[in-house]
Protein backbone atom coordinates (compact mmCIF):
# COMPACT_ATOMS: atom_id res chain seq x y z
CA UNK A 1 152.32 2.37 -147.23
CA UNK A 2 150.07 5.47 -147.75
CA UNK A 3 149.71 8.35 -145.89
CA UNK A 4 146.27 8.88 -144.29
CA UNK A 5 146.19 11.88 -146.70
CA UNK A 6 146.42 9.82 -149.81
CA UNK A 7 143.77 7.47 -148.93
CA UNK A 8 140.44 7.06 -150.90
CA UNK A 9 136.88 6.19 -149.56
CA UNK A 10 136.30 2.16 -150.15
CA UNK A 11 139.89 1.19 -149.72
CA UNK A 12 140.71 -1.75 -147.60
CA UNK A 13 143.10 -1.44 -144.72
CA UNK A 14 144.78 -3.36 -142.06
CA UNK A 15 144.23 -1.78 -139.23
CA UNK A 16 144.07 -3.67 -135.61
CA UNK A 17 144.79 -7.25 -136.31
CA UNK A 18 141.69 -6.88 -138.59
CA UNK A 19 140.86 -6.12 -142.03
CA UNK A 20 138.36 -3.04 -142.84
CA UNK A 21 137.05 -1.02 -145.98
CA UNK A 22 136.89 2.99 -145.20
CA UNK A 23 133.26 4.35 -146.03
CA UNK A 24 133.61 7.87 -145.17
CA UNK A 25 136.57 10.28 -144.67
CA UNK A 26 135.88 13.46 -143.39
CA UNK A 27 139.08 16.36 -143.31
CA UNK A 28 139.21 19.21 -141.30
CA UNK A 29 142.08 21.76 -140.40
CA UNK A 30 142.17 22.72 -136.77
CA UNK A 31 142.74 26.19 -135.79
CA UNK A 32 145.73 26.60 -135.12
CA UNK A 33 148.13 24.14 -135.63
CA UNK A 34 150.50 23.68 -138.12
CA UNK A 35 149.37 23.03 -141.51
CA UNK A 36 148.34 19.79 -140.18
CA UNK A 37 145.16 18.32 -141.48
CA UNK A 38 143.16 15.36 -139.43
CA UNK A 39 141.25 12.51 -141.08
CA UNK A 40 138.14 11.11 -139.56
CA UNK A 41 137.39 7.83 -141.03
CA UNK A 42 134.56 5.31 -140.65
CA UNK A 43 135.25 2.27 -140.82
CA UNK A 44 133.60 -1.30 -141.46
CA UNK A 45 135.13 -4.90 -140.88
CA UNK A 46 135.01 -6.84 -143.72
CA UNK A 47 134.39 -9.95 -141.17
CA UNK A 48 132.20 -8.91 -138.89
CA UNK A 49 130.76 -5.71 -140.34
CA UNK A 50 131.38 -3.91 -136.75
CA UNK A 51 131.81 -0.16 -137.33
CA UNK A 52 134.75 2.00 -135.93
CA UNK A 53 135.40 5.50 -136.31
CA UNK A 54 139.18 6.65 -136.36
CA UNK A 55 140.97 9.86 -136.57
CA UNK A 56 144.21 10.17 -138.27
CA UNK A 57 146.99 12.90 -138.79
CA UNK A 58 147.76 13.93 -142.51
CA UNK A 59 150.96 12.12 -141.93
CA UNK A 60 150.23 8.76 -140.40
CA UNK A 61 150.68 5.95 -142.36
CA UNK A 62 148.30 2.85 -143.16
CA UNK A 63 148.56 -0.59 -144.25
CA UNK A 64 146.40 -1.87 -147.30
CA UNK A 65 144.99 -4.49 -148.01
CA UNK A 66 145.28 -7.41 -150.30
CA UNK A 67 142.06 -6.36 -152.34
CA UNK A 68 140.83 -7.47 -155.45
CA UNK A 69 138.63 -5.85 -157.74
CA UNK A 70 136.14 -7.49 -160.46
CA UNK A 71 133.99 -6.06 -163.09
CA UNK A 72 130.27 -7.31 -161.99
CA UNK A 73 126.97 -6.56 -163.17
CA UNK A 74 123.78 -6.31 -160.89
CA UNK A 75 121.42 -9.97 -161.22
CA UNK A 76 118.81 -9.72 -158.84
CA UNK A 77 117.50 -9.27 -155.35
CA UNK A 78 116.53 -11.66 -152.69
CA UNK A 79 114.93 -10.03 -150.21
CA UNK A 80 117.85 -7.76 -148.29
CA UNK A 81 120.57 -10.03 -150.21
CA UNK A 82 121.86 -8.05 -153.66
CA UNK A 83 123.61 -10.85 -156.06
CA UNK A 84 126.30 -9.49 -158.74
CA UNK A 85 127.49 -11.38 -161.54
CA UNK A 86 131.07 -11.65 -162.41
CA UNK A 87 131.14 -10.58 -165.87
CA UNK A 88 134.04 -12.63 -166.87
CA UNK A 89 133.47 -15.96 -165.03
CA UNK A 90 129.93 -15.62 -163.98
CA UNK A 91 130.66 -15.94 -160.35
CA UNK A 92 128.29 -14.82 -158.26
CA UNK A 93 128.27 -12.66 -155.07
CA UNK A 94 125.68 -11.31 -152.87
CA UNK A 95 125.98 -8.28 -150.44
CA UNK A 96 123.57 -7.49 -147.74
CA UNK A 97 121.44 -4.48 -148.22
CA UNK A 98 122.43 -2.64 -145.53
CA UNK A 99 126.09 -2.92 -146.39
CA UNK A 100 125.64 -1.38 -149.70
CA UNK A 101 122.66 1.08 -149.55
CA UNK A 102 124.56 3.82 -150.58
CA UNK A 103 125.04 2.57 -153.94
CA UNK A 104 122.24 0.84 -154.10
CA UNK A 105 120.39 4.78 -155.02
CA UNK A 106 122.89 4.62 -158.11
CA UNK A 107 122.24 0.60 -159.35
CA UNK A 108 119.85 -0.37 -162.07
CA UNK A 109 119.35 -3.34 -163.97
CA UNK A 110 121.84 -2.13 -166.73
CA UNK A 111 124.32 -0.12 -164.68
CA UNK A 112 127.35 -0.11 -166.45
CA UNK A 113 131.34 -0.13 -164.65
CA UNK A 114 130.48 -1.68 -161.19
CA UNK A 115 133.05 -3.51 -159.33
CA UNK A 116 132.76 -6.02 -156.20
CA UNK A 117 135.88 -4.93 -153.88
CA UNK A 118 136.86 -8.72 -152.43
CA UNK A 119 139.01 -8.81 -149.46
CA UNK A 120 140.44 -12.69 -148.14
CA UNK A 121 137.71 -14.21 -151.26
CA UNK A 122 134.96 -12.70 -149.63
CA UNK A 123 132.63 -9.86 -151.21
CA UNK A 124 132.57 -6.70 -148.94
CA UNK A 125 131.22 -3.41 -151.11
CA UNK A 126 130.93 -2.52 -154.50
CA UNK A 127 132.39 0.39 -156.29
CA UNK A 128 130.28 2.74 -158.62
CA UNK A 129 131.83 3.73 -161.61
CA UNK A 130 132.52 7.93 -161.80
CA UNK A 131 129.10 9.04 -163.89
CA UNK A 132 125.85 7.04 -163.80
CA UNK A 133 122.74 7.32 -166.40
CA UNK A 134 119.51 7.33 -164.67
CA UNK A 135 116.17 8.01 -165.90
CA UNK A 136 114.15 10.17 -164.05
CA UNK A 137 110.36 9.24 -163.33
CA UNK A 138 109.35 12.44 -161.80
CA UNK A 139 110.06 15.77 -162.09
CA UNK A 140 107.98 19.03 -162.61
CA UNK A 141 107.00 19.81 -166.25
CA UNK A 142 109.82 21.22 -168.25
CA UNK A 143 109.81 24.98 -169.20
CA UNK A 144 110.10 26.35 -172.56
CA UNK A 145 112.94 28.95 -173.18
CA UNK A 146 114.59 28.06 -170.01
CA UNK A 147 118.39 27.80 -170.25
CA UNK A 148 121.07 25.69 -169.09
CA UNK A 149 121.87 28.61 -165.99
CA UNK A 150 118.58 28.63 -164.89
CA UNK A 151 117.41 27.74 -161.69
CA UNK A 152 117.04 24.11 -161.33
CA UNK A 153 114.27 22.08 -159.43
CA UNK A 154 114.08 18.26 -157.63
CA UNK A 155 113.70 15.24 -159.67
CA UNK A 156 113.11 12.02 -158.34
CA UNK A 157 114.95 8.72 -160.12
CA UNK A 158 114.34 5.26 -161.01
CA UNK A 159 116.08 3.81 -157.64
CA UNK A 160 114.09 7.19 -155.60
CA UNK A 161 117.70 9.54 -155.30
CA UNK A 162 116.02 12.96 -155.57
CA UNK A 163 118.43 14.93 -157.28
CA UNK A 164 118.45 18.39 -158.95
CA UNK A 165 118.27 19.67 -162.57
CA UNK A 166 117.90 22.20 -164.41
CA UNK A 167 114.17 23.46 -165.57
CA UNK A 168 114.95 22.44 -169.08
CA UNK A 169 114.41 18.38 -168.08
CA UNK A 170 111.44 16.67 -168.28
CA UNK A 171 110.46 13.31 -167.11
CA UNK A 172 110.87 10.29 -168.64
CA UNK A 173 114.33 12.08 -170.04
CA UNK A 174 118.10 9.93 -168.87
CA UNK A 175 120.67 12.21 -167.16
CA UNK A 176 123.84 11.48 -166.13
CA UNK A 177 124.97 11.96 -162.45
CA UNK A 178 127.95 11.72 -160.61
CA UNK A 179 128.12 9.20 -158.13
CA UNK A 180 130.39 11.22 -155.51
CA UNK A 181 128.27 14.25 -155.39
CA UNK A 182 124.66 13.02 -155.92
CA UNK A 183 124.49 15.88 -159.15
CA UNK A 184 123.01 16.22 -162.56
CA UNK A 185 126.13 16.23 -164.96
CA UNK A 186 123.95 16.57 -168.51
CA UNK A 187 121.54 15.01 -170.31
CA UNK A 188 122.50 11.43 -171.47
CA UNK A 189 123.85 10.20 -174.53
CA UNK A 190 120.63 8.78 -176.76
């Protein structure tokens, strides 16, 4: 059993004679106590899709899961239903829009590393890989002689994520981003 502490974002949990994946975990150190850090976590039932928020100590423990994870590729949307496509056994499995919107600014037809999370053989998120390449349809013109310190400015993606970069970019050019912190890594391998 892991401590609250060690736990990541999209891990499944037992928690209240129910099953749910954590979304968001937010720490903070109160004044004043001792060294002890408290976890807020939202979190979604893989059933019913209810949301809870929870605060933990550093120290309390929580049960996992029995979660499986499968390499997928995106297929196609159907109005606010997303189907992925088991890339091993062709299996398909859709995911409401509203349960993965998220990740939905970082998935493009030819996304590479993303994973359906399936708790009791049911679908319930899907996990991004680390880095992401993205082209970007908008931006500012690029500026001669600018360097890679410069200042940077917004650019606006294929999937509408506004992100920034540095002057040097141009549009039309693929970048890779990182998926935890919505920001331009470097330009992308051609």
């Amino acid at each position: 059993m892991p401590k609250a502490s060690d736990v990541k974002k999209n891990t499944a949990v037992e928690y209240n004679n129910g099953v749910y994946i954590i979304r968001d975990i937010e720490r903070s150190v109160p004044q004043g106590r001792a060294g002890g850090s408290i976890y807020r976590m939202r979190m979604y039932d893989v059933v019913t899709g209810s949301k809870i928020d929870e605060v933990f100590k550093d120290s309390d423990n929580l049960n996992l899961a029995d979660l499986a994870r499968n390499q997928v590729m995106f297929s196609y949307a159907d109005g606010d239903e997303y189907v992925f496509m088991d890339t091993e056994d062709y299996t398909p499995y859709s995911l409401d829009k509203a349960t993965i919107a998220d990740e939905l600014l970082f998935i493009t037809e030819d996304t590479q590393g993303l994973q359906v999370l399936i708790v009791d053989d049911k679908p319930v998120s899907i996990e991004l890989p680390s880095a992401v390449e993205m082209v970007i349809v908008e931006t500012d013109p690029s500026i001669k002689g600018a360097s890679a310190s410069a200042r940077t400015k917004p650019a606006i993606l294929s999937t509408g994520l506004t992100i920034q970069v540095p002057e040097y970019i141009a549009s039309g050019e693929k970048v890779k981003i990182n998926t935890t912190d919505h920001k331009f890594m470097s330009r992308a391998d051609k």
